[in-house]
PDB file of N, CA and C in Angstrom:
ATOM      1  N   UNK A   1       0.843  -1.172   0.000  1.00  0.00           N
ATOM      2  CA  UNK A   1       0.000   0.000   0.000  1.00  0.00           C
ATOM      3  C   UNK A   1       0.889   1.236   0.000  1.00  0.00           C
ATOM      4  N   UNK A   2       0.737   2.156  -0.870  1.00  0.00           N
ATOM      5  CA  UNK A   2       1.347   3.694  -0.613  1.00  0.00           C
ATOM      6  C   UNK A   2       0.942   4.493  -0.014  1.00  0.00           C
ATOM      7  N   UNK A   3       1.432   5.058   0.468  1.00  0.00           N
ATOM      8  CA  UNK A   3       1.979   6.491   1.523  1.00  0.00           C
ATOM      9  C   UNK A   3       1.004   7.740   0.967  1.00  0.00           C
ATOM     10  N   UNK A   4       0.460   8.283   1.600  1.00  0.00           N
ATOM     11  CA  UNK A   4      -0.459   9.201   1.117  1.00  0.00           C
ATOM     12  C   UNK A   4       0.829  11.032   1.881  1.00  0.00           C
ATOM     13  N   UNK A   5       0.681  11.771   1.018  1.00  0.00           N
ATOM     14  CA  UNK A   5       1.578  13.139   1.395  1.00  0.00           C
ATOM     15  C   UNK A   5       1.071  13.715   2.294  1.00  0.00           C
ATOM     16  N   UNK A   6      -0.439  13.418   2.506  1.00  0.00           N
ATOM     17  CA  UNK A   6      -1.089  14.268   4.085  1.00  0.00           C
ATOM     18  C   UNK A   6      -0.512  13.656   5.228  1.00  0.00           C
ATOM     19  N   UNK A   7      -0.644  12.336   5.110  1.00  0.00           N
ATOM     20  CA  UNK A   7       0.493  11.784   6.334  1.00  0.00           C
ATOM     21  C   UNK A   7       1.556  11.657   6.670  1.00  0.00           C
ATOM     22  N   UNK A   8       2.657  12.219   5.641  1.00  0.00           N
ATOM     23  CA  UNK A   8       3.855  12.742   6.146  1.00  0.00           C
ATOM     24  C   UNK A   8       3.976  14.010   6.224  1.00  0.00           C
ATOM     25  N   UNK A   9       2.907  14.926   6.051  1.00  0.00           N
ATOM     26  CA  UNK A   9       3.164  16.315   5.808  1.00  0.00           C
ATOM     27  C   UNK A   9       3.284  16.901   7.862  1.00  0.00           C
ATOM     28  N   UNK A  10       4.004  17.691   8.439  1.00  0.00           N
ATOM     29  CA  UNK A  10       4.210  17.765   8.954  1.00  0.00           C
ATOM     30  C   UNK A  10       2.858  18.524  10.342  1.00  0.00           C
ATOM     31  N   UNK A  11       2.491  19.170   9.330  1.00  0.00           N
ATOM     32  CA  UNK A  11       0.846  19.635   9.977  1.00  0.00           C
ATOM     33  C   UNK A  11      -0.173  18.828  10.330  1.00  0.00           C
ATOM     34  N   UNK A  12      -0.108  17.697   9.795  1.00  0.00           N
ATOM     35  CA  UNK A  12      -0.588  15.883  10.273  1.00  0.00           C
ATOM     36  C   UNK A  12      -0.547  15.993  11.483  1.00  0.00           C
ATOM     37  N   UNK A  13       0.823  15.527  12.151  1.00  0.00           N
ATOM     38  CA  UNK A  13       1.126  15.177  13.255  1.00  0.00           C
ATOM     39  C   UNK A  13       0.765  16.486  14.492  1.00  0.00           C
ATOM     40  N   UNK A  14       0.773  17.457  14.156  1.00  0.00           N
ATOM     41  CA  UNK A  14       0.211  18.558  14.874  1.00  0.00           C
ATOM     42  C   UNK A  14      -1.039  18.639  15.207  1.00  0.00           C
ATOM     43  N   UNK A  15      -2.190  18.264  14.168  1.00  0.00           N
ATOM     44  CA  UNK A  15      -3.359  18.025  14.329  1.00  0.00           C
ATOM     45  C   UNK A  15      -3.945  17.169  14.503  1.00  0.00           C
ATOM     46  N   UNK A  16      -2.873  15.877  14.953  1.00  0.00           N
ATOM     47  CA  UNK A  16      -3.230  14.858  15.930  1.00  0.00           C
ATOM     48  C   UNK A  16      -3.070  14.805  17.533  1.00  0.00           C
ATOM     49  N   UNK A  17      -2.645  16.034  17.708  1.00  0.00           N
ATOM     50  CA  UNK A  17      -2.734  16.052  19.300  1.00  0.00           C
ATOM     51  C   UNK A  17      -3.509  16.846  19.375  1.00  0.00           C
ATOM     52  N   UNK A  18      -4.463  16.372  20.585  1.00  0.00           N
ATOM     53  CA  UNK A  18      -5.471  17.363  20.944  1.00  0.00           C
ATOM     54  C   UNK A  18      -5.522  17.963  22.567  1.00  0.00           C
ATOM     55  N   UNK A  19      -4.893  18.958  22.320  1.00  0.00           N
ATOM     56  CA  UNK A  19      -4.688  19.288  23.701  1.00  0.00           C
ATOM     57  C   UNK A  19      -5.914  19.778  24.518  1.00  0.00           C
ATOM     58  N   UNK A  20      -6.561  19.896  23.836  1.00  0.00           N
ATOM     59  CA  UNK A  20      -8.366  20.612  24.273  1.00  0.00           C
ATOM     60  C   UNK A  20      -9.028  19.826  23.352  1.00  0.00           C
ATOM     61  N   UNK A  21      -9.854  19.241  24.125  1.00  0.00           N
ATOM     62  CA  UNK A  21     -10.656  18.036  23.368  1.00  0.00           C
ATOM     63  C   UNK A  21     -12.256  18.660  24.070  1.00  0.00           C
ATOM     64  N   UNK A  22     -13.250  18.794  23.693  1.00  0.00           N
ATOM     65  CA  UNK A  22     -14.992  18.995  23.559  1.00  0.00           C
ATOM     66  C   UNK A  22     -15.507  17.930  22.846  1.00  0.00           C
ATOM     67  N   UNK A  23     -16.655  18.016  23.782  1.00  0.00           N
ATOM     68  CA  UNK A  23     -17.751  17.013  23.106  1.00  0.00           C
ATOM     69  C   UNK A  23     -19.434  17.842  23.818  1.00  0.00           C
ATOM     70  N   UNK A  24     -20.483  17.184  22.901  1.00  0.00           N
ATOM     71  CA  UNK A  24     -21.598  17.670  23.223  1.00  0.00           C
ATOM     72  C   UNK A  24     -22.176  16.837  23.392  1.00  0.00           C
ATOM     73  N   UNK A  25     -22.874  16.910  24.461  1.00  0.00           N
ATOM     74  CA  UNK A  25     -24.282  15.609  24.522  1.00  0.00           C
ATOM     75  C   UNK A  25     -25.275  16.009  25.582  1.00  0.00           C
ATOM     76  N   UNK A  26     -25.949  16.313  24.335  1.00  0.00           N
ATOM     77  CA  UNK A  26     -27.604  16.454  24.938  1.00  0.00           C
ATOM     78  C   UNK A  26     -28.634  15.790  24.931  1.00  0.00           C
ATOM     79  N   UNK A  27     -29.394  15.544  25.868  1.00  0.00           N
ATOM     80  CA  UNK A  27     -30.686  14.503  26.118  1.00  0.00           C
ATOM     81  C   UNK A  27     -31.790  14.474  27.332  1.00  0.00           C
ATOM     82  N   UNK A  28     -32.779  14.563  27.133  1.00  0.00           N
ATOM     83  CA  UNK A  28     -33.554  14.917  28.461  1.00  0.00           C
ATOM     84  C   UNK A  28     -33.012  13.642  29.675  1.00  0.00           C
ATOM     85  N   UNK A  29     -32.659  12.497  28.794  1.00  0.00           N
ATOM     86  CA  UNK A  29     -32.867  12.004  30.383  1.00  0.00           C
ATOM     87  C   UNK A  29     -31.203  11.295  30.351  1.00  0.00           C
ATOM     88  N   UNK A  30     -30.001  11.859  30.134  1.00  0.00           N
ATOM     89  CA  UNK A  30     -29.006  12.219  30.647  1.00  0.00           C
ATOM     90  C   UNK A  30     -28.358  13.068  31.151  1.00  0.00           C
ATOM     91  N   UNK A  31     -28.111  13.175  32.748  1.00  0.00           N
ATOM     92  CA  UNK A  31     -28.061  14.559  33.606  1.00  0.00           C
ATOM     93  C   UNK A  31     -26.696  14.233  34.235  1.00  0.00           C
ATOM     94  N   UNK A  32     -26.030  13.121  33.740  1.00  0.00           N
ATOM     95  CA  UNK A  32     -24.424  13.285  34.047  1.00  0.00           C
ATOM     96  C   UNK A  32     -23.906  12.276  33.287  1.00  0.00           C
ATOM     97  N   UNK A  33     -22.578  12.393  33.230  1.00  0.00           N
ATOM     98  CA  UNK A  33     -21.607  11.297  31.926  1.00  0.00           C
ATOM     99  C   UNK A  33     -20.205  11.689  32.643  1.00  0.00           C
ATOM    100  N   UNK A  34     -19.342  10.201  31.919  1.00  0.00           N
ATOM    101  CA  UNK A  34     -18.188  10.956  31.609  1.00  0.00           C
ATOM    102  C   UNK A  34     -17.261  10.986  30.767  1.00  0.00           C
ATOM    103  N   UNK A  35     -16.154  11.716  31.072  1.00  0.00           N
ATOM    104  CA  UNK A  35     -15.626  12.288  30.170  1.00  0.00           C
ATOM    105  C   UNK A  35     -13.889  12.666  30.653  1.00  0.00           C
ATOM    106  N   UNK A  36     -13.097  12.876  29.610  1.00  0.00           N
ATOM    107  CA  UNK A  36     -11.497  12.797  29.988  1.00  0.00           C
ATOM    108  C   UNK A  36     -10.859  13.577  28.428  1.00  0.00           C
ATOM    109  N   UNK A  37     -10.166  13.915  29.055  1.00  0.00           N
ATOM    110  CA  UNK A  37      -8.744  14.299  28.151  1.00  0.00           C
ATOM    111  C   UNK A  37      -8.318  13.353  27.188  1.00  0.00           C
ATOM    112  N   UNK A  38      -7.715  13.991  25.867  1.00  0.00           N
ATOM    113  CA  UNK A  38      -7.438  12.511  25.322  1.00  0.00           C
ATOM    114  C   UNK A  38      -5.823  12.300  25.660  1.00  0.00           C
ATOM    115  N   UNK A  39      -5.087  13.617  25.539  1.00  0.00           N
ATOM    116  CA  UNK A  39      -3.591  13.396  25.798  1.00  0.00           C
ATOM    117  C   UNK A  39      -3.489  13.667  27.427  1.00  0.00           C
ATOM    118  N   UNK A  40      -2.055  12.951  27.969  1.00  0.00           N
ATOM    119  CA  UNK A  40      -2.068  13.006  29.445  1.00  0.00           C
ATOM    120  C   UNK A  40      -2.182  14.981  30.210  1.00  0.00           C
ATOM    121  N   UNK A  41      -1.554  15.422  29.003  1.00  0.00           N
ATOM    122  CA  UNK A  41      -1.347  17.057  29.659  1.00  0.00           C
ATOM    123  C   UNK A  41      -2.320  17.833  29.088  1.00  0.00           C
ATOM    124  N   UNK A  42      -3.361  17.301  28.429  1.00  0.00           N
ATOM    125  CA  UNK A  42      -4.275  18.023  28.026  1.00  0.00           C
ATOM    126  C   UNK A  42      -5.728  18.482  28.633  1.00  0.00           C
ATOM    127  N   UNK A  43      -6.388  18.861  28.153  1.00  0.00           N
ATOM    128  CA  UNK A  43      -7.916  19.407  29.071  1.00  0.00           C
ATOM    129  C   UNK A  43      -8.894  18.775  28.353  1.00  0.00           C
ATOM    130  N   UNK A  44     -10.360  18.368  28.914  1.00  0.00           N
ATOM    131  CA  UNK A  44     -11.115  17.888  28.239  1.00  0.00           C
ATOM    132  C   UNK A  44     -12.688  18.399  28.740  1.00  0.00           C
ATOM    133  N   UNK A  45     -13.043  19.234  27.485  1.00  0.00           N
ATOM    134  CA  UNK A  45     -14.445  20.020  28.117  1.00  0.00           C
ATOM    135  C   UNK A  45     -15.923  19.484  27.394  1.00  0.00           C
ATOM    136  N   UNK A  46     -16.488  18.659  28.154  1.00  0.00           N
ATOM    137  CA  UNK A  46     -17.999  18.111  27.589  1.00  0.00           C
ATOM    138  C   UNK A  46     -19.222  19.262  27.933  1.00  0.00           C
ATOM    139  N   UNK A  47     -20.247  19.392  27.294  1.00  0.00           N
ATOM    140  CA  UNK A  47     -21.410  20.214  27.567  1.00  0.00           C
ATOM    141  C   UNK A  47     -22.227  19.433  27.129  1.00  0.00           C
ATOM    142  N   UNK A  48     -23.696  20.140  27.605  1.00  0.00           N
ATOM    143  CA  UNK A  48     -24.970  19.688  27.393  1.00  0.00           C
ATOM    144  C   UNK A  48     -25.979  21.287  27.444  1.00  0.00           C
ATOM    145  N   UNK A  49     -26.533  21.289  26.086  1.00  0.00           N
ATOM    146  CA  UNK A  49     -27.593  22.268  26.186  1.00  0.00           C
ATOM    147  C   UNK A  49     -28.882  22.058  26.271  1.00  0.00           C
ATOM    148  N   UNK A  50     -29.522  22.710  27.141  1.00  0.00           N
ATOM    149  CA  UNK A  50     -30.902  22.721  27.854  1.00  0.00           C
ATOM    150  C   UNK A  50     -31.986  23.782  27.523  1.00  0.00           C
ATOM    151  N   UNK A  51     -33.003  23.975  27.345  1.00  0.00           N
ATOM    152  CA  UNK A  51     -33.775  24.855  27.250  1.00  0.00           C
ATOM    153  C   UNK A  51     -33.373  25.892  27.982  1.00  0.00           C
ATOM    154  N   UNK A  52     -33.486  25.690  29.665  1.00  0.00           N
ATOM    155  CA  UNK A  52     -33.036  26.586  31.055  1.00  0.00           C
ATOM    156  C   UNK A  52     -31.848  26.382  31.578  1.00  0.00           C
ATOM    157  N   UNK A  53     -30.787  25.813  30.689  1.00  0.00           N
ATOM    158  CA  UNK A  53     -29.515  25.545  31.717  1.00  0.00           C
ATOM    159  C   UNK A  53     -28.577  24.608  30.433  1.00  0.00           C
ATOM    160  N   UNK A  54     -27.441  24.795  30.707  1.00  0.00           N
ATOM    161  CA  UNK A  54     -26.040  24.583  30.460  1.00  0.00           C
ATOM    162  C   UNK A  54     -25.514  23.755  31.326  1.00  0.00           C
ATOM    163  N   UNK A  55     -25.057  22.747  31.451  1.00  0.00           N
ATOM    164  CA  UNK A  55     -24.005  21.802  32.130  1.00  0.00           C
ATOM    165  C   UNK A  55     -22.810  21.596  31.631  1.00  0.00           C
ATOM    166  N   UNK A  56     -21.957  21.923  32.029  1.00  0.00           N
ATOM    167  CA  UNK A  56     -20.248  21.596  31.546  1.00  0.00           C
ATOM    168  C   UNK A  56     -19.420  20.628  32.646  1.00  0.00           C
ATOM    169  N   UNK A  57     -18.697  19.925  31.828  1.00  0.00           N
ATOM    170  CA  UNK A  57     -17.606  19.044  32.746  1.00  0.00           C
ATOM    171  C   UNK A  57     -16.218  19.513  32.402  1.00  0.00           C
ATOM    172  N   UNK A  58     -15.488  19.799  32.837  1.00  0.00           N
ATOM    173  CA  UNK A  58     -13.885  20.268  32.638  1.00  0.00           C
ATOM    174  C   UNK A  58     -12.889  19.595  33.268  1.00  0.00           C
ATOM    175  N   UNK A  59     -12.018  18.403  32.527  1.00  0.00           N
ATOM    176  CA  UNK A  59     -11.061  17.715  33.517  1.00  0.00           C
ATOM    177  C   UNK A  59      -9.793  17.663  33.015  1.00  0.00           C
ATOM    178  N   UNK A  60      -9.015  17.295  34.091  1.00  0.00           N
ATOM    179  CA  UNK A  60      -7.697  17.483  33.307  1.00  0.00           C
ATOM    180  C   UNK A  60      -7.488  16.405  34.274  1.00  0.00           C
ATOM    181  N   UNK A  61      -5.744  15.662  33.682  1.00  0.00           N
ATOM    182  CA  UNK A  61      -5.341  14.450  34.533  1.00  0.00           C
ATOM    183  C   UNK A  61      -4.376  14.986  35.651  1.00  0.00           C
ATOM    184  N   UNK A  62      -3.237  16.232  35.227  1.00  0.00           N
ATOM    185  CA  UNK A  62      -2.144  16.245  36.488  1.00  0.00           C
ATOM    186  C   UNK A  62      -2.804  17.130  37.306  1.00  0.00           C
ATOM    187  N   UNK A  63      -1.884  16.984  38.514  1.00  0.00           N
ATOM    188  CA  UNK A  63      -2.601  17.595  39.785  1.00  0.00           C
ATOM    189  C   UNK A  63      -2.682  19.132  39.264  1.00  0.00           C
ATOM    190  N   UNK A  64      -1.297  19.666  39.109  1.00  0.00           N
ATOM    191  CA  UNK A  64      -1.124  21.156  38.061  1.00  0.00           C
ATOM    192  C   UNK A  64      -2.248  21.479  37.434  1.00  0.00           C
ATOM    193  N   UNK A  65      -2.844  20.714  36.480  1.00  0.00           N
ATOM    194  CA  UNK A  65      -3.533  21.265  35.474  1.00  0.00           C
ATOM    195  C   UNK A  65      -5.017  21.273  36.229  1.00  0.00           C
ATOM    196  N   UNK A  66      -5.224  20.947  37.629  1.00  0.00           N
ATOM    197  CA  UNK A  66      -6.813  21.069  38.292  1.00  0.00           C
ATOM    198  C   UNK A  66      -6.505  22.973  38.446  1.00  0.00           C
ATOM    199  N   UNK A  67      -5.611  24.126  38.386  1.00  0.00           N
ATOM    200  CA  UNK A  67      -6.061  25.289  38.191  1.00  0.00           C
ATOM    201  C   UNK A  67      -6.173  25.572  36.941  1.00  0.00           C
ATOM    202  N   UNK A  68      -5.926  25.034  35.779  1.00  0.00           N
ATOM    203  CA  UNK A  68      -5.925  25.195  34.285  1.00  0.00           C
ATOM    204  C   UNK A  68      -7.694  24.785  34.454  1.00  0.00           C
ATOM    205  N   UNK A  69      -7.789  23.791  34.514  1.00  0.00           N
ATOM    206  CA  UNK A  69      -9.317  23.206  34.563  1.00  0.00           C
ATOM    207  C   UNK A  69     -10.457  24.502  35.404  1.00  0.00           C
ATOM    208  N   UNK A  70      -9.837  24.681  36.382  1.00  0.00           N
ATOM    209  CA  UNK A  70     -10.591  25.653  37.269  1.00  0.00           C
ATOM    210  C   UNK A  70     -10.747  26.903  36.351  1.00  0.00           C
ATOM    211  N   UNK A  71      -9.443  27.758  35.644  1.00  0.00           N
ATOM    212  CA  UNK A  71      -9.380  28.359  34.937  1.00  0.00           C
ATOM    213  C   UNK A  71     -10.693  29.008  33.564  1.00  0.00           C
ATOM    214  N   UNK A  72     -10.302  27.456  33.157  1.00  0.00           N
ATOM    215  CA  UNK A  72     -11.146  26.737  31.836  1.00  0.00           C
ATOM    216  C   UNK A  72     -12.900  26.996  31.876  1.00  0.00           C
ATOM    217  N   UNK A  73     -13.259  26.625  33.244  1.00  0.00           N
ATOM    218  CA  UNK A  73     -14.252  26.298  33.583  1.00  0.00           C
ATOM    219  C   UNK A  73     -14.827  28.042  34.006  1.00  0.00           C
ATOM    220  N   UNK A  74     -13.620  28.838  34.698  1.00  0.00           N
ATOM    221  CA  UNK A  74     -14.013  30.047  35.238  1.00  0.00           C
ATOM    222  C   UNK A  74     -14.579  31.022  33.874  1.00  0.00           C
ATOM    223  N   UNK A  75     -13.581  30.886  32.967  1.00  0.00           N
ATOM    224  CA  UNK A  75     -14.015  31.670  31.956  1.00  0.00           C
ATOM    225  C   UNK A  75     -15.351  30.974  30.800  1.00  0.00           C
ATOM    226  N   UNK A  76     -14.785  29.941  30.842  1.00  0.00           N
ATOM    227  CA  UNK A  76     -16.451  29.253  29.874  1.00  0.00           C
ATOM    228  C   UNK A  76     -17.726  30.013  30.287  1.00  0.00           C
ATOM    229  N   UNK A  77     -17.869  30.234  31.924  1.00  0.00           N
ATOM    230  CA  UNK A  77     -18.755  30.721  32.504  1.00  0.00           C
ATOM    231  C   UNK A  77     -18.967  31.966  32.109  1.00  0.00           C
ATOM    232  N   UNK A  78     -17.900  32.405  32.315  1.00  0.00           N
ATOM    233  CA  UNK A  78     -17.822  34.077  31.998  1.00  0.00           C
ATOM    234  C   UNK A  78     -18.286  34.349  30.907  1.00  0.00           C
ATOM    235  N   UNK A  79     -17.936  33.619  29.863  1.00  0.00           N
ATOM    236  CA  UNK A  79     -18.539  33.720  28.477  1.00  0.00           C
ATOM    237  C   UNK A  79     -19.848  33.857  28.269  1.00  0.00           C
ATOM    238  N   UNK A  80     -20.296  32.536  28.470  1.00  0.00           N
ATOM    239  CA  UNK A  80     -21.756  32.083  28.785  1.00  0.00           C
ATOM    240  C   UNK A  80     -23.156  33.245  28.745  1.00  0.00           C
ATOM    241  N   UNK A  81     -22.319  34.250  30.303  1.00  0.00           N
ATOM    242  CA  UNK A  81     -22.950  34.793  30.863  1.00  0.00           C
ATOM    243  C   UNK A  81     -23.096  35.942  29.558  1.00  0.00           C
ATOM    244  N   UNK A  82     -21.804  36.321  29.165  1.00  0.00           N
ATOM    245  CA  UNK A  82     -22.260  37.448  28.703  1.00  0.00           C
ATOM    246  C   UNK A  82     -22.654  37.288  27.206  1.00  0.00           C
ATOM    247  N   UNK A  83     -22.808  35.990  26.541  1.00  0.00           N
ATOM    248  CA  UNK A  83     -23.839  36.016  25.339  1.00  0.00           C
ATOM    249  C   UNK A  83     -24.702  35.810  26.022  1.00  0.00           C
ATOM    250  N   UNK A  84     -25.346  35.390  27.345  1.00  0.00           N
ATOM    251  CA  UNK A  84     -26.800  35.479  27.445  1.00  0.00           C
ATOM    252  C   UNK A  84     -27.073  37.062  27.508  1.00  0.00           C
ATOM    253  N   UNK A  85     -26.660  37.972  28.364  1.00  0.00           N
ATOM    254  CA  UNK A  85     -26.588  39.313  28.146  1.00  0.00           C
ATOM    255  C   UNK A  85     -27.102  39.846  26.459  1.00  0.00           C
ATOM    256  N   UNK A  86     -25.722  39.722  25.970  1.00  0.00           N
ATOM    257  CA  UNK A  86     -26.590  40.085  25.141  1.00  0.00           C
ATOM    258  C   UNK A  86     -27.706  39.357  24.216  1.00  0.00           C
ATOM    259  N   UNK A  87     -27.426  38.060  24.223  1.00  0.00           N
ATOM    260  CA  UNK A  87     -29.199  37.923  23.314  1.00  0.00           C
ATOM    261  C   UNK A  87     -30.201  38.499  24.117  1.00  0.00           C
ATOM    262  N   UNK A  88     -30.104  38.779  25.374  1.00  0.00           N
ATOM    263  CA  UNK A  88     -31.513  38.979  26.297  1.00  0.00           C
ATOM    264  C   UNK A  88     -31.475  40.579  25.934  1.00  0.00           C
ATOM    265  N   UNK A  89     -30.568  40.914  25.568  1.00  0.00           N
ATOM    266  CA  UNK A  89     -30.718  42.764  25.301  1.00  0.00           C
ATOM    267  C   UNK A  89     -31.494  43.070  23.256  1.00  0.00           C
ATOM    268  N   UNK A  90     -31.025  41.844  22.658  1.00  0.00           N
ATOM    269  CA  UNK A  90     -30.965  41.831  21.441  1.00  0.00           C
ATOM    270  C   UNK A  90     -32.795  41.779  21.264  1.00  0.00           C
ATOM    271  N   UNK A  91     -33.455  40.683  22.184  1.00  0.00           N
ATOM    272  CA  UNK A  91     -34.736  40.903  22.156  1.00  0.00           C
ATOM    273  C   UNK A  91     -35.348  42.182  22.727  1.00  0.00           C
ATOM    274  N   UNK A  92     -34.840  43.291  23.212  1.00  0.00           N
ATOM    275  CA  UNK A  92     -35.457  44.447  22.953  1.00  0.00           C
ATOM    276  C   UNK A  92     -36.458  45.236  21.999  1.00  0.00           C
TER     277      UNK A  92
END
């Protein structure tokens, strides 16, 4: 079998590590799961969207990276908040 040039091309191997890995899963009658990092030093953020509510999981494996995770999780929020802001201003 031959060698295809995307798989030696060097941007391959870059976009096989995933240092921030997401996933989505939504369902009325799943209200927890889990979920992990795929590389050891990496972060791994799952959600679920709700009519009235947002659930996120944020984990990481080294002890270090539980303020990266905390981090992760602080600002997702932050975000969150302020597109609800504004769509709730946009319906004006």
């Amino acid at each position: 079998m031959e060698g295809s040039e995307l798989f030696d091309h060097p941007l391959f191997s870059l976009s096989s590590r995933w240092a921030i890995s997401t996933s989505h899963l939504t369902h009325p009658n799943i209200i927890n799961w889990g979920w992990g990092e795929v590389v050891p030093d990496g972060i791994g953020v799952a959600y679920s969207i709700h009519p009235d509510h947002i659930t996120s999981n944020t984990v990481t494996r080294k002890i270090r990276g539980r303020e990266i995770a905390y981090e992760m999780s602080f600002h997702l929020k932050k975000a969150l908040i302020e597109v609800f802001q504004l769509a709730a201003r946009s319906k004006i």
